[in-house]
PDB file of N, CA and C in Angstrom:
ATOM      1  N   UNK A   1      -0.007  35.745-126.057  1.00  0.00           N
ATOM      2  CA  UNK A   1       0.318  37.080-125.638  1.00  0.00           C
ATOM      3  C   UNK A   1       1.736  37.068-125.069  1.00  0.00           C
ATOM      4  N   UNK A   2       2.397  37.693-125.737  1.00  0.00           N
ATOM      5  CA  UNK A   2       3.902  38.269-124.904  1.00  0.00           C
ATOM      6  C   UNK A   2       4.072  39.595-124.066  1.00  0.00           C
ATOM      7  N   UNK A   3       4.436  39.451-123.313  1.00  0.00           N
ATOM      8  CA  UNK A   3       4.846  40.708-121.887  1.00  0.00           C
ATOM      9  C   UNK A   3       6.320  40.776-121.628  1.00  0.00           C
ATOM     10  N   UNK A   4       6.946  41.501-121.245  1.00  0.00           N
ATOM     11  CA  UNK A   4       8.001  42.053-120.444  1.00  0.00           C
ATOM     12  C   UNK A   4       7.505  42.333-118.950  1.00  0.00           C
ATOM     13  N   UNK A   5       8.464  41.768-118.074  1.00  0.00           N
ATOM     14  CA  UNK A   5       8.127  42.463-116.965  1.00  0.00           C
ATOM     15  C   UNK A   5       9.818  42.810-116.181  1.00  0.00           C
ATOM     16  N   UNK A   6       9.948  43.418-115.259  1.00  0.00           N
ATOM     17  CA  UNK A   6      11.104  43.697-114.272  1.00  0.00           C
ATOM     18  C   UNK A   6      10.883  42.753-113.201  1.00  0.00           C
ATOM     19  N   UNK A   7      12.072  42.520-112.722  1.00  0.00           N
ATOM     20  CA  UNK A   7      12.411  41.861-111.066  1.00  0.00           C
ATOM     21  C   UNK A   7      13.087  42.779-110.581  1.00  0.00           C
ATOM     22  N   UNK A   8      12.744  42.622-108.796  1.00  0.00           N
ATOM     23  CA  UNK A   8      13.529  43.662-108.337  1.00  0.00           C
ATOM     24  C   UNK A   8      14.168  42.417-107.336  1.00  0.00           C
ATOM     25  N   UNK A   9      15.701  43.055-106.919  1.00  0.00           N
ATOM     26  CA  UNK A   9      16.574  41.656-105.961  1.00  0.00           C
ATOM     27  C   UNK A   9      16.691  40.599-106.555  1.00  0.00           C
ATOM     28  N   UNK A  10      17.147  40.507-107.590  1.00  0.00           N
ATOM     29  CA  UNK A  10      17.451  39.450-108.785  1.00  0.00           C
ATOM     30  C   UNK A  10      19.103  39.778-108.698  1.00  0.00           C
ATOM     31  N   UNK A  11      19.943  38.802-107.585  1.00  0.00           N
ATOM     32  CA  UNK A  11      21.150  39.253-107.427  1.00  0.00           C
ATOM     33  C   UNK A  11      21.606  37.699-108.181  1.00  0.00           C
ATOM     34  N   UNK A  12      21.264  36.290-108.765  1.00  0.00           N
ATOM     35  CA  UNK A  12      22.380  35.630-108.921  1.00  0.00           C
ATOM     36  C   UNK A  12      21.836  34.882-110.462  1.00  0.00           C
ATOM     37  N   UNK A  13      22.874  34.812-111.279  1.00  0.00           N
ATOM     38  CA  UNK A  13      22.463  34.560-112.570  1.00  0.00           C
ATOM     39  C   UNK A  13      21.529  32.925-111.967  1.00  0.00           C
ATOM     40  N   UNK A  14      22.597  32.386-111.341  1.00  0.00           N
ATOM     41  CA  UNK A  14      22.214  30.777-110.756  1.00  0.00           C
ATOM     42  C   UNK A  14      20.358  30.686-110.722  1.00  0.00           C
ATOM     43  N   UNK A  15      20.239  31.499-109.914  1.00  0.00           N
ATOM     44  CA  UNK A  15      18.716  31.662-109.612  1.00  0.00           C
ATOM     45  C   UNK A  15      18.018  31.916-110.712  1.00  0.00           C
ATOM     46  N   UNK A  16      18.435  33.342-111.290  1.00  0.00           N
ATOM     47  CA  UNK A  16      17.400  33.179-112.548  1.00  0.00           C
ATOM     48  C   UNK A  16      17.833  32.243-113.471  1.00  0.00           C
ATOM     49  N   UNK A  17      18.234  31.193-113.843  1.00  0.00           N
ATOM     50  CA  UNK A  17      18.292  30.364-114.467  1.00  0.00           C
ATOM     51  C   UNK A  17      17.004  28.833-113.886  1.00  0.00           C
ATOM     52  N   UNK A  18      17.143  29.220-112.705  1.00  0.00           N
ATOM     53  CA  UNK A  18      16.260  27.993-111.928  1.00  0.00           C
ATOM     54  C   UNK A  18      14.671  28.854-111.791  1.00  0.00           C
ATOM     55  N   UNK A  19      14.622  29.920-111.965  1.00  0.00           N
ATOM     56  CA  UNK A  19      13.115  30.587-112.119  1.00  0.00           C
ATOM     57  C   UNK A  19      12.667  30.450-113.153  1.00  0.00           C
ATOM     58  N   UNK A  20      13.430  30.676-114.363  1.00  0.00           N
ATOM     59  CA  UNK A  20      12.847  30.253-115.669  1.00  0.00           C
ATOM     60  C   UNK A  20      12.374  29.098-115.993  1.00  0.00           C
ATOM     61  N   UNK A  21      13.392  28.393-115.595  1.00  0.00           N
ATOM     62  CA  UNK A  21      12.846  26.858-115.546  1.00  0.00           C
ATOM     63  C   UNK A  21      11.875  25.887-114.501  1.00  0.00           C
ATOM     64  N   UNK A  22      11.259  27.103-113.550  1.00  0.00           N
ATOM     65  CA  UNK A  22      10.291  26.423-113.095  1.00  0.00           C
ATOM     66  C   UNK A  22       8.988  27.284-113.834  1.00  0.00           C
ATOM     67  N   UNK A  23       8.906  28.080-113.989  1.00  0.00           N
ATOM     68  CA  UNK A  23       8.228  28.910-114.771  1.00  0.00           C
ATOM     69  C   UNK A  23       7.753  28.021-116.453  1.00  0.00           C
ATOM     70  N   UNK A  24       9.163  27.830-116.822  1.00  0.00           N
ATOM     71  CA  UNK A  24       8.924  27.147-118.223  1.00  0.00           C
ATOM     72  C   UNK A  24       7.945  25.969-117.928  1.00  0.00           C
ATOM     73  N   UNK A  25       7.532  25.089-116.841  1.00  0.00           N
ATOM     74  CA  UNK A  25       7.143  23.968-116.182  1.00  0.00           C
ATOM     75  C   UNK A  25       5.385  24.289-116.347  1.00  0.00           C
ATOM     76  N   UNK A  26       4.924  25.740-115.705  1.00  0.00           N
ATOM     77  CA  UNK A  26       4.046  26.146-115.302  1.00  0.00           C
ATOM     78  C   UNK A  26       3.394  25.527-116.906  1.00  0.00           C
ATOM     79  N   UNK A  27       1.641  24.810-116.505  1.00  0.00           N
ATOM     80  CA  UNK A  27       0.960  24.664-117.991  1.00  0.00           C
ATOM     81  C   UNK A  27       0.361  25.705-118.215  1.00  0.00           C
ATOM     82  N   UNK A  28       0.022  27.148-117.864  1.00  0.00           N
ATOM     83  CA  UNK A  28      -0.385  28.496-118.432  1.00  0.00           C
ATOM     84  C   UNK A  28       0.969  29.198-119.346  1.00  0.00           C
ATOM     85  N   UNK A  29       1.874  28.727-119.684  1.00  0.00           N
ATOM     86  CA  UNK A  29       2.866  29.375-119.921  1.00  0.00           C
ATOM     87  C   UNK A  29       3.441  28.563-121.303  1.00  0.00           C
ATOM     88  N   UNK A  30       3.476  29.290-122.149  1.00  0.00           N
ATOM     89  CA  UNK A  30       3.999  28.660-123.323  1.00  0.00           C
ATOM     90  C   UNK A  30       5.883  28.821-123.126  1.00  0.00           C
ATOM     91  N   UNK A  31       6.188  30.234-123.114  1.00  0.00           N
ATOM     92  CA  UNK A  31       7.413  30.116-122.938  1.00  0.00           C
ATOM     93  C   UNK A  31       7.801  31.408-121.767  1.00  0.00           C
ATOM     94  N   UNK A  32       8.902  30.807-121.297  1.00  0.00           N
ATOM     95  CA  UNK A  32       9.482  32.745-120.601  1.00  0.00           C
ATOM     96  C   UNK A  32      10.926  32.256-120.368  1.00  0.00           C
ATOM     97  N   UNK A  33      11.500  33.104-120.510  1.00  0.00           N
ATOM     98  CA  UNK A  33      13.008  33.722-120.415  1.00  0.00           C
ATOM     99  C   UNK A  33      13.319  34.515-119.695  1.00  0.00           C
ATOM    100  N   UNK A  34      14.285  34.810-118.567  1.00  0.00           N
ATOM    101  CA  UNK A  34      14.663  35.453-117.791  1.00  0.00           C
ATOM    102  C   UNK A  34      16.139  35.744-118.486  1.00  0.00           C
ATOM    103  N   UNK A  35      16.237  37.385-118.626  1.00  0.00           N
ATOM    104  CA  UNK A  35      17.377  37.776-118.659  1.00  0.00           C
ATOM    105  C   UNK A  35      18.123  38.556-117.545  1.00  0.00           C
ATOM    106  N   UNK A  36      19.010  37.862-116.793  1.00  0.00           N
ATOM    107  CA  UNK A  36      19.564  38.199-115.475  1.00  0.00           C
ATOM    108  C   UNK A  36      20.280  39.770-115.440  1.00  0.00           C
ATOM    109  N   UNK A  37      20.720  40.037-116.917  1.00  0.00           N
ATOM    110  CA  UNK A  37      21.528  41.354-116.639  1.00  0.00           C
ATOM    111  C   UNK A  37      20.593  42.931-117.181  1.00  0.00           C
ATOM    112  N   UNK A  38      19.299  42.589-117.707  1.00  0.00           N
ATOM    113  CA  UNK A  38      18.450  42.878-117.639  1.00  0.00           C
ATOM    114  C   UNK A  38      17.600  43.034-116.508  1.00  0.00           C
ATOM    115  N   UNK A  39      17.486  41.831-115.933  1.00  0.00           N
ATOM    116  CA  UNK A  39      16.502  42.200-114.963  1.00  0.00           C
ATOM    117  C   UNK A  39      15.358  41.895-115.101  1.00  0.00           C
ATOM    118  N   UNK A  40      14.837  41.052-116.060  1.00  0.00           N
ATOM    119  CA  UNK A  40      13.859  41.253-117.162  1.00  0.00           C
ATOM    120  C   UNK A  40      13.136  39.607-117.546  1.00  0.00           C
ATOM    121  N   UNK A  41      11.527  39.621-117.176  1.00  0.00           N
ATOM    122  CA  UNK A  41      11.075  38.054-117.381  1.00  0.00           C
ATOM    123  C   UNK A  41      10.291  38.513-118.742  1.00  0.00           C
ATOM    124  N   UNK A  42      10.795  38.032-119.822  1.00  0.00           N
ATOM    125  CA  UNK A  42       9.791  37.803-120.964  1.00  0.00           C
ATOM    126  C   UNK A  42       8.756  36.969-120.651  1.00  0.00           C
ATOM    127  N   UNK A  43       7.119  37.166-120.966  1.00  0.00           N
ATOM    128  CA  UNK A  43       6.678  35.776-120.629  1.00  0.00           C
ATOM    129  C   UNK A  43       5.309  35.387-121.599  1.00  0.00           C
ATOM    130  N   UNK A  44       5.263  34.647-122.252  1.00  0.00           N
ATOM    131  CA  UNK A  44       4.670  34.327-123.571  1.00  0.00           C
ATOM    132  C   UNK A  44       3.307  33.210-122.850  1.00  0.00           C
ATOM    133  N   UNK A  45       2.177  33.501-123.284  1.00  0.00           N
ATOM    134  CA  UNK A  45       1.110  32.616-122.900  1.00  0.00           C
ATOM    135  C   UNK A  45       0.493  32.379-124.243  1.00  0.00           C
ATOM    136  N   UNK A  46      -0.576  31.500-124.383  1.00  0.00           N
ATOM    137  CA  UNK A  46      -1.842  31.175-125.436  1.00  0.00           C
ATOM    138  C   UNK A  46      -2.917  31.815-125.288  1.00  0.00           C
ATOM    139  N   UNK A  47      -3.102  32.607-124.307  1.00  0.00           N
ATOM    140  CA  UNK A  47      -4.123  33.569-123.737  1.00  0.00           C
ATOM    141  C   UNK A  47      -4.046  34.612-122.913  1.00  0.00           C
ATOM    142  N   UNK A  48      -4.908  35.125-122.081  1.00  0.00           N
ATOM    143  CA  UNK A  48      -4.959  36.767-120.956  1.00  0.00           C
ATOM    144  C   UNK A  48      -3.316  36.461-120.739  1.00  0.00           C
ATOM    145  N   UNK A  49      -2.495  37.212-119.869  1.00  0.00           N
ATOM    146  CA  UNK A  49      -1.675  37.027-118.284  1.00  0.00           C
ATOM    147  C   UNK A  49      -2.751  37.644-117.509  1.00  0.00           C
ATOM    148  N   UNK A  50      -2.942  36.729-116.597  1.00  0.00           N
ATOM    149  CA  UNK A  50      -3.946  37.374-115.381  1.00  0.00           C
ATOM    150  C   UNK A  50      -3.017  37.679-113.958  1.00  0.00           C
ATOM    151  N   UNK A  51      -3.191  38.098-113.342  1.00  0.00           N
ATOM    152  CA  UNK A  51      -2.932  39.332-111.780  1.00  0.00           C
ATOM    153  C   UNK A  51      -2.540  37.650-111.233  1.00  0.00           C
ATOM    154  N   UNK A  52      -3.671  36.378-111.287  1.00  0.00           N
ATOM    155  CA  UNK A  52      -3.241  35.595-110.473  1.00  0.00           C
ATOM    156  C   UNK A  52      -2.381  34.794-110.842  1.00  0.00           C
ATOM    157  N   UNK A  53      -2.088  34.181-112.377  1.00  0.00           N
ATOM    158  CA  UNK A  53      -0.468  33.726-112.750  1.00  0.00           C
ATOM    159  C   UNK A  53       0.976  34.477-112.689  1.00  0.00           C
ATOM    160  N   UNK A  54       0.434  35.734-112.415  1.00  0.00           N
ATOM    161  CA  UNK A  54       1.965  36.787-112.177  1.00  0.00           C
ATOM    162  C   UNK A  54       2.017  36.103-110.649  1.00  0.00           C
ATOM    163  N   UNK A  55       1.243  36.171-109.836  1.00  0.00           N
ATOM    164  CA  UNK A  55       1.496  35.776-108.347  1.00  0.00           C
ATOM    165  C   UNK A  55       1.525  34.937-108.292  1.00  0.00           C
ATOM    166  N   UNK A  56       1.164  33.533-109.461  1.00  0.00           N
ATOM    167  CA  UNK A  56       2.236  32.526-108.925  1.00  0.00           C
ATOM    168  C   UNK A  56       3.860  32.049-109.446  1.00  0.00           C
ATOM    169  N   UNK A  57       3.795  32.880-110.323  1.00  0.00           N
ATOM    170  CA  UNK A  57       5.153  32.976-110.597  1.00  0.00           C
ATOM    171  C   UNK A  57       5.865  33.653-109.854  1.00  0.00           C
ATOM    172  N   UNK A  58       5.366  34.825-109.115  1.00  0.00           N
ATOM    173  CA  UNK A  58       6.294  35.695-107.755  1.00  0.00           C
ATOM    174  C   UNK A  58       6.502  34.814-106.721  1.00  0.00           C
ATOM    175  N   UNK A  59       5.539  34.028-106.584  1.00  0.00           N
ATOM    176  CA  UNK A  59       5.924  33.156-105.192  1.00  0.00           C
ATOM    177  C   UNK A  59       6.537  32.238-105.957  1.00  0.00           C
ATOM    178  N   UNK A  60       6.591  31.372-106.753  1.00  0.00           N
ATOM    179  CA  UNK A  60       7.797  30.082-107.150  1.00  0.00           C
ATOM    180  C   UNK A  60       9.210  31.113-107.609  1.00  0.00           C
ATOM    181  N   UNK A  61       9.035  32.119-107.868  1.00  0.00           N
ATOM    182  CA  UNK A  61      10.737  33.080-108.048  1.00  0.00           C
ATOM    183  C   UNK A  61      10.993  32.941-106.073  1.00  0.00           C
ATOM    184  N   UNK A  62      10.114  33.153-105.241  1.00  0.00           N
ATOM    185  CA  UNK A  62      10.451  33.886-104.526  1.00  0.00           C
ATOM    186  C   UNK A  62      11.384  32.408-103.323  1.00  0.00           C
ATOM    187  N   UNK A  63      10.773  31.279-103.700  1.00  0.00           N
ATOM    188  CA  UNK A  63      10.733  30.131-103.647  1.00  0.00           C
ATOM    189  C   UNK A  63      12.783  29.898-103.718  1.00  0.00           C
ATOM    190  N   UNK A  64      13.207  30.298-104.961  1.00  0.00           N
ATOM    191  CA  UNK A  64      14.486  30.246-105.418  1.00  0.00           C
ATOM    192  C   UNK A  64      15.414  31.463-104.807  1.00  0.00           C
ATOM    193  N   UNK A  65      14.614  32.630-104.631  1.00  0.00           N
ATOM    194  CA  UNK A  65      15.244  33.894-104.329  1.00  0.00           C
ATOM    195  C   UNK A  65      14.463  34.516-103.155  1.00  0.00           C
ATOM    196  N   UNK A  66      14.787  34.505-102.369  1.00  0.00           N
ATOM    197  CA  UNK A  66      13.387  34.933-101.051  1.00  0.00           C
ATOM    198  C   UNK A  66      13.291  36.824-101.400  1.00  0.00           C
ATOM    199  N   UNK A  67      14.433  37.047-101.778  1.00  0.00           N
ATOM    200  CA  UNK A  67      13.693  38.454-101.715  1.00  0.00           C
ATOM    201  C   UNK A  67      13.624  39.137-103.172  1.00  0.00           C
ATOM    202  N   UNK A  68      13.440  38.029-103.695  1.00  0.00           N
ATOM    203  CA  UNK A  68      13.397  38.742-105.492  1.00  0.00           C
ATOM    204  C   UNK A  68      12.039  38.737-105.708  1.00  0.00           C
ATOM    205  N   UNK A  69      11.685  40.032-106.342  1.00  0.00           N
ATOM    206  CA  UNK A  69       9.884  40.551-106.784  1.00  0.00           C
ATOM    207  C   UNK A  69       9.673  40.580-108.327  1.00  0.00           C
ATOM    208  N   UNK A  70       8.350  39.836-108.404  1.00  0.00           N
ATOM    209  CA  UNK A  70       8.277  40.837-109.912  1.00  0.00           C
ATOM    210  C   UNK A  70       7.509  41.571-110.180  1.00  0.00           C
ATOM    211  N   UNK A  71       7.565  43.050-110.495  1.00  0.00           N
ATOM    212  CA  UNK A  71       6.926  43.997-110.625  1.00  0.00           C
ATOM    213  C   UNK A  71       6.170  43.830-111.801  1.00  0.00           C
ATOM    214  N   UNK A  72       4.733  44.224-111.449  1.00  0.00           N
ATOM    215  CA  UNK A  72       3.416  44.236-112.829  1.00  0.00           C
ATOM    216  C   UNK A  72       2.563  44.992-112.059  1.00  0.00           C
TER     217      UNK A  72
END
């Protein structure tokens, strides 16, 4: 399954470059891409996205960016 989602306070390319790539790490996650001038996490699984892998990807973004969200 592929999704789009938004970040909100996604101020430094630096960061989203280091969210993707902890994200890319995650084993629920086949692939995701963060596009910084977008604003924007593509995020590709083998199955559901569930409510509780979005929240752990908000807290490991938030981890890199304390006040960056991702809206779902």
């Amino acid at each position: 399954m592929i999704k789009v989602y938004r970040f909100e306070e996604l101020d430094c390319a630096n960061c989203a470059a280091k969210m993707e790539d902890a994200i890319n790490k995650m084993p629920e996650v086949k692939h995701a891409s963060i596009n910084f001038m977008t604003q924007k996490l593509t995020l590709e699984t083998d199955g559901e996205i569930t409510t509780d892998l979005l929240k752990k990807i908000e807290k490991t973004c938030s981890k890199v960016e304390r006040d960056c969200r991702l809206i779902f």
